[in-house]
Protein backbone atom coordinates (compact mmCIF):
# COMPACT_ATOMS: atom_id res chain seq x y z
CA UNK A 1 35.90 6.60 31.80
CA UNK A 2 39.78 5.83 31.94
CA UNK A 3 40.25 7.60 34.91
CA UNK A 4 40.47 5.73 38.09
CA UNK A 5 37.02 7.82 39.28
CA UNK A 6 36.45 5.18 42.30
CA UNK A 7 40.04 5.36 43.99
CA UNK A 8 39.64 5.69 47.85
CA UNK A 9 35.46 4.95 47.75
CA UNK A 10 33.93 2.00 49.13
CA UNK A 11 31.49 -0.24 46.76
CA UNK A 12 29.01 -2.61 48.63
CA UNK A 13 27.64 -5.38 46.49
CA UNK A 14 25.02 -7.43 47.85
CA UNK A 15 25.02 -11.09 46.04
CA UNK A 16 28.30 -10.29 44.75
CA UNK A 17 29.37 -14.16 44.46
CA UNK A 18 27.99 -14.81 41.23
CA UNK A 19 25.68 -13.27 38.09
CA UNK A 20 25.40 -9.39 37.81
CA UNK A 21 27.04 -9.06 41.03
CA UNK A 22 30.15 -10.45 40.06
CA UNK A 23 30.90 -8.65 37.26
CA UNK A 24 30.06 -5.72 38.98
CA UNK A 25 32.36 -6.21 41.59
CA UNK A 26 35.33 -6.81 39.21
CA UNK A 27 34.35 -3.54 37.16
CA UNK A 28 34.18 -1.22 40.24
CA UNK A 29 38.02 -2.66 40.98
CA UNK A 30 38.98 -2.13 37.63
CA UNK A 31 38.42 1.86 38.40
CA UNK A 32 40.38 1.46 41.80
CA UNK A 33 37.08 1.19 44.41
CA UNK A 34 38.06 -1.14 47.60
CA UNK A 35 35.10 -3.81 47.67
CA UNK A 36 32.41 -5.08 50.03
CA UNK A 37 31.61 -8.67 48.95
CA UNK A 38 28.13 -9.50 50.43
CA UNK A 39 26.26 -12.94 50.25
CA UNK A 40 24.77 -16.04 52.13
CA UNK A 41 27.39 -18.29 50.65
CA UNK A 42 31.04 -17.78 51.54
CA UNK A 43 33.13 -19.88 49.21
CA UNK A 44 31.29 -17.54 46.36
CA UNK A 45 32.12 -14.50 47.12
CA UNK A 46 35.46 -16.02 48.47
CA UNK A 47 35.96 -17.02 44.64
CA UNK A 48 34.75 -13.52 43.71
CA UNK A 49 38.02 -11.67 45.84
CA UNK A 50 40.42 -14.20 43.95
CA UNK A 51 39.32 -13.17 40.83
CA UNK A 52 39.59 -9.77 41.65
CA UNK A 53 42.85 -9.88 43.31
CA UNK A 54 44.42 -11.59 40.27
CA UNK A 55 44.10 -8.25 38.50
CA UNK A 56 43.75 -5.45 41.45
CA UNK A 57 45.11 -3.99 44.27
CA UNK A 58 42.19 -3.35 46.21
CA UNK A 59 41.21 -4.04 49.71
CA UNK A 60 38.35 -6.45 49.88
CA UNK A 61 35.92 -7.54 53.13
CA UNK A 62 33.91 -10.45 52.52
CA UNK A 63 30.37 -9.68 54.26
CA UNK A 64 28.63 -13.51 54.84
CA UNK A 65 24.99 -12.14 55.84
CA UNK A 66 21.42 -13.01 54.63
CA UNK A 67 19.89 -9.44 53.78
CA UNK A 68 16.64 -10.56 54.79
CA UNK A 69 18.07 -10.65 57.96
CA UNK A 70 18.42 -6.92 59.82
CA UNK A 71 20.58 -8.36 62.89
CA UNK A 72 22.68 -9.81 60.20
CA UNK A 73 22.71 -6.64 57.85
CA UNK A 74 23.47 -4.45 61.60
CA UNK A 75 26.53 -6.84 61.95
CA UNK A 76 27.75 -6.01 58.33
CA UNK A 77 27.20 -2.41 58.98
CA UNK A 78 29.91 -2.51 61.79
CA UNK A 79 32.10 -4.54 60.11
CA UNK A 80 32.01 -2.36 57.34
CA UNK A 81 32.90 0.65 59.15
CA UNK A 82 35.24 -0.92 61.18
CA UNK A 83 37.62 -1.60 58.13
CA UNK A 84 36.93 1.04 56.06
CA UNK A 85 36.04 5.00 56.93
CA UNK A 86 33.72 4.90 53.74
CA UNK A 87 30.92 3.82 51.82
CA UNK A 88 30.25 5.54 48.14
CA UNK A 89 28.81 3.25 46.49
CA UNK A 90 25.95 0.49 47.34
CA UNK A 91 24.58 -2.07 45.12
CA UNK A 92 21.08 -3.93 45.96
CA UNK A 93 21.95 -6.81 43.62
CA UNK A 94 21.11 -9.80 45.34
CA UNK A 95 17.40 -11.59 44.60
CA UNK A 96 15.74 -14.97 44.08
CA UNK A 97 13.05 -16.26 42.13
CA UNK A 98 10.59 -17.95 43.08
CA UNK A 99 6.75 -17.88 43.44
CA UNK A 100 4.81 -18.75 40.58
CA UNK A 101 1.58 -16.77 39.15
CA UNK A 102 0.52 -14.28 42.56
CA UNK A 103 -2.53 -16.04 43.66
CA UNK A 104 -1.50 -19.38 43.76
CA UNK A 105 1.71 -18.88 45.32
CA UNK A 106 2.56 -20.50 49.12
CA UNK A 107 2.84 -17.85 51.93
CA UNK A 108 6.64 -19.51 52.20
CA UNK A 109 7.56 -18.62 48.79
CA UNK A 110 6.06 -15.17 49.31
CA UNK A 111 8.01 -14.43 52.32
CA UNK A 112 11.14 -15.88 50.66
CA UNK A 113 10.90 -14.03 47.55
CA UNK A 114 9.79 -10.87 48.90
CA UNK A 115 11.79 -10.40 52.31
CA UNK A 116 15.18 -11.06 49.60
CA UNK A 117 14.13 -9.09 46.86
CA UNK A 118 12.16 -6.27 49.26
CA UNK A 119 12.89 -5.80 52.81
CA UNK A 120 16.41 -6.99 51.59
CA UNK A 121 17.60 -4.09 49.74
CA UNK A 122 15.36 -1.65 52.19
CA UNK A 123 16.90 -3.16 55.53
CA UNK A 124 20.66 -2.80 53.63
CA UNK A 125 20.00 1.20 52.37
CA UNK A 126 18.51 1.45 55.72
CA UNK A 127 21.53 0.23 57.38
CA UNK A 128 23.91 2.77 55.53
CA UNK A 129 22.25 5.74 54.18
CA UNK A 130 22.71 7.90 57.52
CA UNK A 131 26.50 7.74 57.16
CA UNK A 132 27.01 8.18 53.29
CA UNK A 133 24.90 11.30 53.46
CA UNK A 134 27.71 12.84 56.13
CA UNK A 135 30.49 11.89 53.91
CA UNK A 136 32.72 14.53 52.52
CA UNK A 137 32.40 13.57 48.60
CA UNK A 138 31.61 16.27 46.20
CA UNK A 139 29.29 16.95 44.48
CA UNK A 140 27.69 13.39 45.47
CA UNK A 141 28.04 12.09 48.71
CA UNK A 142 26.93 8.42 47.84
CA UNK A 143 25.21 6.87 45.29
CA UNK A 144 22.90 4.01 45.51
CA UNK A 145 22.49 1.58 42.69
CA UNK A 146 19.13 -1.11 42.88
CA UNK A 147 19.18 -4.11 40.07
CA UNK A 148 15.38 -4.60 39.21
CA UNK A 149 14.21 -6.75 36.74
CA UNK A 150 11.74 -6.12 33.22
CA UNK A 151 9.60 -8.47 35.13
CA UNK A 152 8.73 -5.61 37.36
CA UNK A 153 7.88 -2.95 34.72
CA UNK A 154 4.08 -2.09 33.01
CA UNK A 155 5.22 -3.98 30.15
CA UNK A 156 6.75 -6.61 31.80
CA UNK A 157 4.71 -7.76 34.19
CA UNK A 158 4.78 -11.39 34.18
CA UNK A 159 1.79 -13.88 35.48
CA UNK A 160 4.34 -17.07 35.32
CA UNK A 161 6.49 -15.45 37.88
CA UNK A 162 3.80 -13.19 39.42
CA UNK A 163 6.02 -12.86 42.87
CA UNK A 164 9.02 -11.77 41.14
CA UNK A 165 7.20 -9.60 39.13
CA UNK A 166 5.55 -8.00 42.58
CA UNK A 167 8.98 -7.91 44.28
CA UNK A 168 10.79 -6.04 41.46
CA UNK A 169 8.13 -3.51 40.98
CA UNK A 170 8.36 -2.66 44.67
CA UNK A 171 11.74 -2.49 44.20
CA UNK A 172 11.36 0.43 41.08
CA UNK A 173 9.12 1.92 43.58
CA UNK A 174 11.93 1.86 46.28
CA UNK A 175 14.64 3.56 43.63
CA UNK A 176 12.20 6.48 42.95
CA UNK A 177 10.90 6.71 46.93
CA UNK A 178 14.92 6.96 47.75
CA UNK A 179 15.65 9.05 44.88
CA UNK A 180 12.98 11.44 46.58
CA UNK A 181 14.05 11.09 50.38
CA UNK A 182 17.74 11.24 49.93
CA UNK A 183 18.19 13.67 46.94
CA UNK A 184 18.55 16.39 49.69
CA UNK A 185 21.49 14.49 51.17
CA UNK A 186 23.46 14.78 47.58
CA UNK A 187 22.95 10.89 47.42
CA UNK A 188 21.64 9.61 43.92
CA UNK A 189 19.46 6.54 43.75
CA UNK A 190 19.23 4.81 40.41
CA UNK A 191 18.04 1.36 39.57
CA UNK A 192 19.33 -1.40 36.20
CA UNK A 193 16.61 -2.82 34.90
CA UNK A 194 17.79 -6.21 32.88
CA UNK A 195 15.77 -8.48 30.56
CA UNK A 196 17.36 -11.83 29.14
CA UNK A 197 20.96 -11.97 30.53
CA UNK A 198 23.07 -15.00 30.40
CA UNK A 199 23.06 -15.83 34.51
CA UNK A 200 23.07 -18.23 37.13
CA UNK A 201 18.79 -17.76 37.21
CA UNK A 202 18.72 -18.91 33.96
CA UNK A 203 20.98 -21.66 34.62
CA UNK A 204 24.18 -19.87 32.69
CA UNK A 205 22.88 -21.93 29.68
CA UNK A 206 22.01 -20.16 26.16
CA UNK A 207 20.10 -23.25 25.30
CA UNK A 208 17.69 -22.90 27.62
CA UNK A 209 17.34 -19.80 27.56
CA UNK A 210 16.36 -19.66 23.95
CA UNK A 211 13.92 -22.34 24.69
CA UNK A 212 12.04 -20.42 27.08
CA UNK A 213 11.77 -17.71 24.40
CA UNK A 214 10.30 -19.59 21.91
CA UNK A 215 7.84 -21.00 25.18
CA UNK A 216 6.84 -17.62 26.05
CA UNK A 217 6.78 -16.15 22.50
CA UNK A 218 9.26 -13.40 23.60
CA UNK A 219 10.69 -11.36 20.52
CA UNK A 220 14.15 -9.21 21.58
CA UNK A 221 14.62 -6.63 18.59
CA UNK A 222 18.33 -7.23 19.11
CA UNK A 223 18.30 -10.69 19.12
CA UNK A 224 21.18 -11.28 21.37
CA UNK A 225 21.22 -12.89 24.91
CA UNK A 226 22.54 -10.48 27.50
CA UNK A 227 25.95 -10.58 29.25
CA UNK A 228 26.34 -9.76 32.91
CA UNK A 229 29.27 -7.36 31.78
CA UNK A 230 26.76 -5.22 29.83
CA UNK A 231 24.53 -4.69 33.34
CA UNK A 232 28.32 -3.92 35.16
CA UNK A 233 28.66 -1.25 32.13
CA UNK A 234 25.88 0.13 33.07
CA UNK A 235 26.56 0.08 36.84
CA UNK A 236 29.79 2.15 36.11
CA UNK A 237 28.54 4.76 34.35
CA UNK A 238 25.88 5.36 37.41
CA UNK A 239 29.31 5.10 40.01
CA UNK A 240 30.85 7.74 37.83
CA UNK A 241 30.62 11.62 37.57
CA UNK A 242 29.45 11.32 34.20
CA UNK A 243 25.87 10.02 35.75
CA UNK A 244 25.85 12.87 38.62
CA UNK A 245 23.15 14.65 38.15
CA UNK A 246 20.48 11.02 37.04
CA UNK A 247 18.50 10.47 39.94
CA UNK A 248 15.49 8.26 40.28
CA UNK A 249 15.80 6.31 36.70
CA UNK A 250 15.22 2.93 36.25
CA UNK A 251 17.51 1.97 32.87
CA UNK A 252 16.14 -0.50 30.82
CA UNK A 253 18.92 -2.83 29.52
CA UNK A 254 16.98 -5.85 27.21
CA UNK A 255 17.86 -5.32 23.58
CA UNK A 256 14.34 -3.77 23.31
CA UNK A 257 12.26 -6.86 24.49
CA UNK A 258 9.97 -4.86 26.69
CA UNK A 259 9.58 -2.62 24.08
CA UNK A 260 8.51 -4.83 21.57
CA UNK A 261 5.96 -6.27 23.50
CA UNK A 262 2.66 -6.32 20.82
CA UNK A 263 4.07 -5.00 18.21
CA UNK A 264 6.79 -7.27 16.38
């Protein structure tokens, strides 16, 4: 993938100022895509476009909006199209935790972890889906990538962070729904599953992370922690032509914790 496959497309990253989003960012520059920085905190994604433009000569708008928000993700939209006559590529990276086992979790938490992790992503692909489906590309018109979680797989399912676990399904649900609806308008709809990665939700602390681990009894066959440049891997070989004709999948990056589950 040497070739400079993104040059002249648009990339969207929602939570792009730290974590998976990030590293995406920097990877869809590195292959010559200008850059939509999306999140709720400015100096982050500000900090994102430095590190970018240290290395690449890419046009960048930073997009302050909360997601959750649709008069917020409408006001992106414009601004988006206002600057740039595009948008290939669209990420549904940003999500919280939050919410502990389902039934005991406050009505707050479950609004806040499900109208981020949700009605986030749906009000953004809502926002932008009409337009990439026009665009001129071949043979793909637009592709949109969703980062979901092993917490909301069968095997994954987790009781300790049963909202999460809801949100993330729904959100696998989403990718294949989209897959379905859009397919027809050459857009493909994919969706990054990660396990243990080495991010801000785990504090960016190995330590910790191998505590909770040994806590939970968790066994990855690979027994490695995950980098956030592994998931951004994966996330360019979905933007490129090598992925055109995946639609609907929902790749499972862990080191083979979720399929270990019962049986080492």
């Amino acid at each position: 993938m040497g070739e400079q496959f993104l040059d002249g497309k648009v990339a969207l990253v929602t939570g792009a100022g730290s974590g998976f989003g990030r590293e995406m960012a920097i990877a869809f520059a590195s292959k010559g895509a200008n850059l939509v920085l999306n999140d709720i905190n400015i100096e982050s994604i500000n900090e994102t476009r430095e590190i970018i433009l240290k290395s690449h000569k890419v046009d960048i708008l930073l997009a302050e909006a909360d997601i959750s928000d649709e008069k917020q993700v409408e006001i992106m939209r414009k601004d988006v199209y206002q600057k740039f006559d595009n948008l290939f590529l669209l990420v549904n990276n940003a999500g919280i935790r939050g919410g502990s086992s389902s039934l005991k979790t406050k009505i707050n938490d479950y609004n806040k972890v499900m109208d981020v992790n949700v009605k986030g992503a749906w009000n953004v692909t809502k926002a932008f889906y009409r337009k990439m489906s026009k665009q001129k590309f071949k043979p793909i018109a637009g592709k949109v990538i969703n980062i979901t979680s092993c917490a909301g797989t069968d095997s994954g399912l987790n009781p300790f962070i049963g909202m999460y676990s809801v949100s993330k399904a729904a959100l696998i649900a989403f990718t294949k729904l989209w897959a379905l609806e859009l397919g027809q308008s050459n857009i493909t709809v994919n969706a990054i599953c990660p396990g243990i990665f080495l991010t801000p939700i785990y504090n960016n602390d190995p330590d910790f992370i191998r505590e909770w681990i040994k806590l939970r009894n968790i066994k990855i066959p690979l027994d490695q922690i995950g980098e956030a440049k592994q998931v951004a891997d994966v996330a360019l070989f979905l933007a490129s032509p090598a992925s055109d004709y995946i639609t609907g999948q929902n790749i499972i990056i862990d080191g083979g914790m979720t399929l270990s589950i019962n049986k080492l």
